[in-house]
C-alpha atoms as a PDB file:
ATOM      1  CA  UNK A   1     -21.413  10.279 -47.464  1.00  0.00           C
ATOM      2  CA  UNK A   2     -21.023  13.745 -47.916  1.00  0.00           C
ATOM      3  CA  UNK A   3     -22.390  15.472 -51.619  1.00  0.00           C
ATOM      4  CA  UNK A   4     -24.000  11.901 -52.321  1.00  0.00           C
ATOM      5  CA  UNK A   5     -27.782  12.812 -53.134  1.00  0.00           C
ATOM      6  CA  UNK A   6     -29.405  16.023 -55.910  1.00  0.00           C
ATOM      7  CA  UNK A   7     -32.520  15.086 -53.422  1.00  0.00           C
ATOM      8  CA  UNK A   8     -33.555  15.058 -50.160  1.00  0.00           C
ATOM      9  CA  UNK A   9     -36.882  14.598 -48.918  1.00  0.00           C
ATOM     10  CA  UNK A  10     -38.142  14.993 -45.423  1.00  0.00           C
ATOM     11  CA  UNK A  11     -42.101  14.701 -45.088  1.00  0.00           C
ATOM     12  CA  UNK A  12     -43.240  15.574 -41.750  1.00  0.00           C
ATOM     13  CA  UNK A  13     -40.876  14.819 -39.909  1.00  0.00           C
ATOM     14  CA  UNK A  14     -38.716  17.722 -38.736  1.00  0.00           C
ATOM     15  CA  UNK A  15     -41.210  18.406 -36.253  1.00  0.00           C
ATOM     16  CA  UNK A  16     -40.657  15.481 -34.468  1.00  0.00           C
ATOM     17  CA  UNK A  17     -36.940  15.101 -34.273  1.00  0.00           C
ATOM     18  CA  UNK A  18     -35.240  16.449 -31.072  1.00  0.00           C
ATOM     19  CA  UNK A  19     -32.974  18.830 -32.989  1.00  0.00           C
ATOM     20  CA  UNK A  20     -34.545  20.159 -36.204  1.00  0.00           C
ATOM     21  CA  UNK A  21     -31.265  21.904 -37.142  1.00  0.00           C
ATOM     22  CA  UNK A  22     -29.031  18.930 -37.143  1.00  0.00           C
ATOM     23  CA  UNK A  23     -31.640  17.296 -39.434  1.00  0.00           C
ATOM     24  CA  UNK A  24     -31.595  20.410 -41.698  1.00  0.00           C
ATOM     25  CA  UNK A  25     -27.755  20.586 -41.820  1.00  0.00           C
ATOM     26  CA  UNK A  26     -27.408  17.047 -42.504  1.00  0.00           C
ATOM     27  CA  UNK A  27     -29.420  17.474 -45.300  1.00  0.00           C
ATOM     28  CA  UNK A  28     -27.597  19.999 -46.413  1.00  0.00           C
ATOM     29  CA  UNK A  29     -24.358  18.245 -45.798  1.00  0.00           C
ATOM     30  CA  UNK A  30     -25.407  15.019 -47.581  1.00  0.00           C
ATOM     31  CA  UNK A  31     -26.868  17.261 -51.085  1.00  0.00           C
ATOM     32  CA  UNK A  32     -24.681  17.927 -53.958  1.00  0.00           C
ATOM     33  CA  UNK A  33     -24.289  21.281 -55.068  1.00  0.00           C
ATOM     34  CA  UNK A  34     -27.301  22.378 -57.075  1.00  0.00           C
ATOM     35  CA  UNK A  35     -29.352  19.211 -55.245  1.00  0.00           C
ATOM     36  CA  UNK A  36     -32.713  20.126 -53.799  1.00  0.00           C
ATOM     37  CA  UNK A  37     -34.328  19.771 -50.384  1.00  0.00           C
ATOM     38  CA  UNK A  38     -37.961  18.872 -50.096  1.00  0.00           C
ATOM     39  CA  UNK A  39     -39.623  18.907 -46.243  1.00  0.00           C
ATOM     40  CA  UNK A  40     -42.680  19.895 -44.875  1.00  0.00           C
ATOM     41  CA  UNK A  41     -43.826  20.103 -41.438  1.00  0.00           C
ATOM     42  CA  UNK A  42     -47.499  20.917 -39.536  1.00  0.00           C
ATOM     43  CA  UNK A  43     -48.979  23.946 -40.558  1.00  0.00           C
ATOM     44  CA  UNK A  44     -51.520  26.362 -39.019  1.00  0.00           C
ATOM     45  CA  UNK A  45     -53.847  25.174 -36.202  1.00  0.00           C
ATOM     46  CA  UNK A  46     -56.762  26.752 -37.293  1.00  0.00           C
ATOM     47  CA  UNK A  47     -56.776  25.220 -40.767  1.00  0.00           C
ATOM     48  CA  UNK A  48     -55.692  21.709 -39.475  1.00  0.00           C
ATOM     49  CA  UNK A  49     -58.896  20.505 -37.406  1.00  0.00           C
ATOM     50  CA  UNK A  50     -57.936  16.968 -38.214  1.00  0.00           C
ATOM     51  CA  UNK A  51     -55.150  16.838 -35.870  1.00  0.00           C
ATOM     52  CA  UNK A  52     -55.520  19.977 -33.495  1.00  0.00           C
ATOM     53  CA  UNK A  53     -59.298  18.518 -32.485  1.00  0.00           C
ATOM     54  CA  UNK A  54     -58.248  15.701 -30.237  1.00  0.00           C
ATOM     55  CA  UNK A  55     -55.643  18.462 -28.129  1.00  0.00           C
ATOM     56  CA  UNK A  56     -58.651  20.834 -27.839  1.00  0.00           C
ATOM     57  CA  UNK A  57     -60.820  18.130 -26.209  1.00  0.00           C
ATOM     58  CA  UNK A  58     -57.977  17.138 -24.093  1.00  0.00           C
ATOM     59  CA  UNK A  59     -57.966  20.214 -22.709  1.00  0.00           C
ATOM     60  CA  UNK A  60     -61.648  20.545 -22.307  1.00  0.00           C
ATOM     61  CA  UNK A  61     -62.339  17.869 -20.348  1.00  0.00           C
ATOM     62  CA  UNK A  62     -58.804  18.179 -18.195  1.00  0.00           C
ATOM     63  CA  UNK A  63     -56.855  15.374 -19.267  1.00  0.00           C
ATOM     64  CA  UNK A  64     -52.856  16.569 -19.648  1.00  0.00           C
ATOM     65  CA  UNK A  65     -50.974  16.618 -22.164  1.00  0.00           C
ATOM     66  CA  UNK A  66     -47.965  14.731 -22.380  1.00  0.00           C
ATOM     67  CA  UNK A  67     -45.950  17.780 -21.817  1.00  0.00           C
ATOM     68  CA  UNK A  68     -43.719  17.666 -25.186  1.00  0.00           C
ATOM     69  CA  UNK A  69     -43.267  20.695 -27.729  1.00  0.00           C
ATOM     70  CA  UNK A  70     -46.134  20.429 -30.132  1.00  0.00           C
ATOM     71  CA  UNK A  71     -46.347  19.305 -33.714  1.00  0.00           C
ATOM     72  CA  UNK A  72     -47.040  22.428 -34.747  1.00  0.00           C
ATOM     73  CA  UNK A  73     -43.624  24.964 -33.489  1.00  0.00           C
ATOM     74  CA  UNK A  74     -42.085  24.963 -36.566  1.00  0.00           C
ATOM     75  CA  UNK A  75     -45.714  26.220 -38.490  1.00  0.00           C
ATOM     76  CA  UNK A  76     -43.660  29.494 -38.739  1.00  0.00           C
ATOM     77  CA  UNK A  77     -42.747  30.102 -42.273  1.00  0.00           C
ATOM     78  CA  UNK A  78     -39.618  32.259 -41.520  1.00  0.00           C
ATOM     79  CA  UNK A  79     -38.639  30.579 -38.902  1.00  0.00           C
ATOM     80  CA  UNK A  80     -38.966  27.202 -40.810  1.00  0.00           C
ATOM     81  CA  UNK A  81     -37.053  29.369 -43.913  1.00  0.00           C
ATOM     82  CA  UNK A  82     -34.378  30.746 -41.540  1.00  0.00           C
ATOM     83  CA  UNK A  83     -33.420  27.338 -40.407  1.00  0.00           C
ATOM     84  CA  UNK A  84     -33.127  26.366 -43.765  1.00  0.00           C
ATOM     85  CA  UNK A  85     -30.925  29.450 -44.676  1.00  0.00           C
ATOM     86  CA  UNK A  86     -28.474  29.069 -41.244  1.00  0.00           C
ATOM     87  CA  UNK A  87     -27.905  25.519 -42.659  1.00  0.00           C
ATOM     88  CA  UNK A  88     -26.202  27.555 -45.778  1.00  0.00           C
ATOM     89  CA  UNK A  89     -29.432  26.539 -48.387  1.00  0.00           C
ATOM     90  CA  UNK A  90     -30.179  29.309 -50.546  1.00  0.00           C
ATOM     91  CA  UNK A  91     -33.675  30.268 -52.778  1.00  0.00           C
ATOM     92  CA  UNK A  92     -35.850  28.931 -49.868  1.00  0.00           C
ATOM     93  CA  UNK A  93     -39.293  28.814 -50.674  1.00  0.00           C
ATOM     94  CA  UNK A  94     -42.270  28.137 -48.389  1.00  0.00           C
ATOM     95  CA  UNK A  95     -46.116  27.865 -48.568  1.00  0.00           C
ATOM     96  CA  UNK A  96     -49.364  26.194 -46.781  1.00  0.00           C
ATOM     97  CA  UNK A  97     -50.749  23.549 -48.053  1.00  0.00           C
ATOM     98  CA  UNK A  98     -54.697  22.174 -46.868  1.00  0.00           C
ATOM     99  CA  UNK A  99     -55.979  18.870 -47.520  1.00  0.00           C
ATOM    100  CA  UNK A 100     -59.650  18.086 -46.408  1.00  0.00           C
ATOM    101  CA  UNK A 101     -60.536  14.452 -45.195  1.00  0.00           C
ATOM    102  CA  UNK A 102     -63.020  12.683 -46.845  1.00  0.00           C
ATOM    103  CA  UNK A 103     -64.631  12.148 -43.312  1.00  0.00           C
ATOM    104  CA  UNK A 104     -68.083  12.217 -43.070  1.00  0.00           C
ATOM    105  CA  UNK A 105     -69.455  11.625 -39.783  1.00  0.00           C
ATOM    106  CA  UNK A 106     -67.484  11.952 -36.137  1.00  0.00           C
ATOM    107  CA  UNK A 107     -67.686   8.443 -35.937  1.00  0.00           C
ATOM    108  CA  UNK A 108     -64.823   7.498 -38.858  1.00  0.00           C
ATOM    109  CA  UNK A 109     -62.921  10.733 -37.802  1.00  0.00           C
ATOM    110  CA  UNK A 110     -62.498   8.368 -34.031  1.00  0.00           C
ATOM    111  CA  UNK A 111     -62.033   5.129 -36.172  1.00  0.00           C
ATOM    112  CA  UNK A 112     -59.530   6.842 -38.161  1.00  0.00           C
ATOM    113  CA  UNK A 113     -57.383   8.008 -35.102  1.00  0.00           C
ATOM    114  CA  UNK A 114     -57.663   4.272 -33.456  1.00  0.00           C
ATOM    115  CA  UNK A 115     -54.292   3.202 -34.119  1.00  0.00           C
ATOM    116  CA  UNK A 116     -52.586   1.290 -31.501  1.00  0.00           C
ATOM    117  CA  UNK A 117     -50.744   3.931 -29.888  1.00  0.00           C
ATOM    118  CA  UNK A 118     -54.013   6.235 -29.613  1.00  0.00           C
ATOM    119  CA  UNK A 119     -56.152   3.556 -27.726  1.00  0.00           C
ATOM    120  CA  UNK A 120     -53.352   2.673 -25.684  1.00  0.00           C
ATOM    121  CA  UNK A 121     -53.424   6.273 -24.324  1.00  0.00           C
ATOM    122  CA  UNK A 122     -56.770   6.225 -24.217  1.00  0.00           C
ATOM    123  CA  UNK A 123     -57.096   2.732 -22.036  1.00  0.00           C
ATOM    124  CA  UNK A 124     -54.768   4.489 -19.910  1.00  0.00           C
ATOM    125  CA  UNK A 125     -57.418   7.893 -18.971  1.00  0.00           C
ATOM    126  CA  UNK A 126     -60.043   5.616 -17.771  1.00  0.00           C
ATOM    127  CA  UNK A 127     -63.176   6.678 -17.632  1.00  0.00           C
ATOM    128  CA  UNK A 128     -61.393  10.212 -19.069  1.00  0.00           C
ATOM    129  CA  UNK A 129     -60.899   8.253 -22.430  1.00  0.00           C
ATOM    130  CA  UNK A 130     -64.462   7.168 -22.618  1.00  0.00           C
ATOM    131  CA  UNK A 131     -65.346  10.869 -22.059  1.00  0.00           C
ATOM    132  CA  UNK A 132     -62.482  11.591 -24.690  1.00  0.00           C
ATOM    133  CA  UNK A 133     -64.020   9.454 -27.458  1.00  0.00           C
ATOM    134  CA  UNK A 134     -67.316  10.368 -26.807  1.00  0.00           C
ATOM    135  CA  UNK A 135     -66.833  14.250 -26.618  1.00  0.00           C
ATOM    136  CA  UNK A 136     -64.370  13.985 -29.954  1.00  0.00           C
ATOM    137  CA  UNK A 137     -66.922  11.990 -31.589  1.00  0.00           C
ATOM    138  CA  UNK A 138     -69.593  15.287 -31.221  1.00  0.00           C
ATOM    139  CA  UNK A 139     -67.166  18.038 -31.783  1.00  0.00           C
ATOM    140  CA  UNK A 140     -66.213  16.491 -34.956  1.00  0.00           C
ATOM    141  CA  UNK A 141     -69.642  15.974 -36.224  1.00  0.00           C
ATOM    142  CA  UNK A 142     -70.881  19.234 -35.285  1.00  0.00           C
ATOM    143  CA  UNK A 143     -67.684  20.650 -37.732  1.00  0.00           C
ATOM    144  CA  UNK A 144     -69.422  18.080 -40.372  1.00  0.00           C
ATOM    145  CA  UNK A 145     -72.730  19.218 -40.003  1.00  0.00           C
ATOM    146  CA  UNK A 146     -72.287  22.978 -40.644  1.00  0.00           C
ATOM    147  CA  UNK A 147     -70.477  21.664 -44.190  1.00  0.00           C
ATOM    148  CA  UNK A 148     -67.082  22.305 -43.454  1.00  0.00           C
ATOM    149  CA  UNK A 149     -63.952  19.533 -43.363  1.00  0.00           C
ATOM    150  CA  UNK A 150     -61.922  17.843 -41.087  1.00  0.00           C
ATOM    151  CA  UNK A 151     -58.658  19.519 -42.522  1.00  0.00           C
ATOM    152  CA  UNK A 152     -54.909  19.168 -42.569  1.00  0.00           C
ATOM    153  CA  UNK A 153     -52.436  21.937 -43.383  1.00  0.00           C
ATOM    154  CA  UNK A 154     -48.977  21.593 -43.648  1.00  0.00           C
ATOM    155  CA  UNK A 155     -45.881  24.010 -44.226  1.00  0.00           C
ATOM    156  CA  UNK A 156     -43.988  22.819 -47.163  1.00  0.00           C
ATOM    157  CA  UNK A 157     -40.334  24.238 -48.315  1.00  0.00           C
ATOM    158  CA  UNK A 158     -37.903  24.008 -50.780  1.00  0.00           C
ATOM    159  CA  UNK A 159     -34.401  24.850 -50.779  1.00  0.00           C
ATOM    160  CA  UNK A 160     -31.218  24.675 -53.047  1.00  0.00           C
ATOM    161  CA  UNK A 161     -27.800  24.075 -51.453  1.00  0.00           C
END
């Protein structure tokens, strides 16, 4: 219903819907006036290790990629802000935001990313995915062992309608 919420919250997920806008001007649509909009969406590469690694190695050792728009197009904070504006929200705010993993050898950072969907993909490279594991397993511990984190940034916004 339209005007129905003084929140919405979108965590990570405009990224990964087909049409970012629509999701944006439903928001918008559903918020009362003065109502806030909270979303965030995959940040900067180079400061998100955690999930950029595994696409790196991918590409190292030639397996493809899937072909889809990556996770991280909409890590442009004007862009991100100018969708939010077109939409007709006003004081849009945006900023990075870095978590580090508590990840401490490249062992857990495979474990971690062994959810059902992941080793399915994997099964399905073969003796690729074997290489996969084994070559993710070493680039992540060689991040480890010169100190640094497996990190996560995100692109965060808030808007007003």
């Amino acid at each position: 219903e339209s005007e129905s919420c003084d929140r919405y919250i979108a965590n990570l997920s405009l990224m990964i819907v087909p049409e970012p806008e629509k999701q944006i001007s439903e928001a918008y649509r559903v918020l009362q006036p003065g109502g806030r909009a909270v979303a965030s969406v995959w940040g900067r590469k180079e400061h998100s290790t955690y999930f950029w690694l595994p696409m790196q190695v991918q590409e190292e050792i030639g397996i493809e990629t899937s072909g889809d728009r990556s996770n991280f197009h909409l890590n442009d904070p004007e862009k991100l802000k100018a969708l939010f504006e077109e939409a007709g929200f006003s004081q849009v705010r945006t900023w990075y935001e870095t978590r580090r993993y508590p990840i401490f050898t490249g062992l857990d950072y495979v474990n971690s990313l062994s959810t059902p969907g992941w080793l399915k993909r994997i099964a399905n490279w073969g003796e690729k995915g074997a290489l996969f594991k084994k070559r993710l397993e070493e680039r992540a511990q060689e991040i480890l062992d010169n100190g640094e984190f497996l990190t996560f940034d995100n692109l965060a916004i808030l808007a007003f309608k």
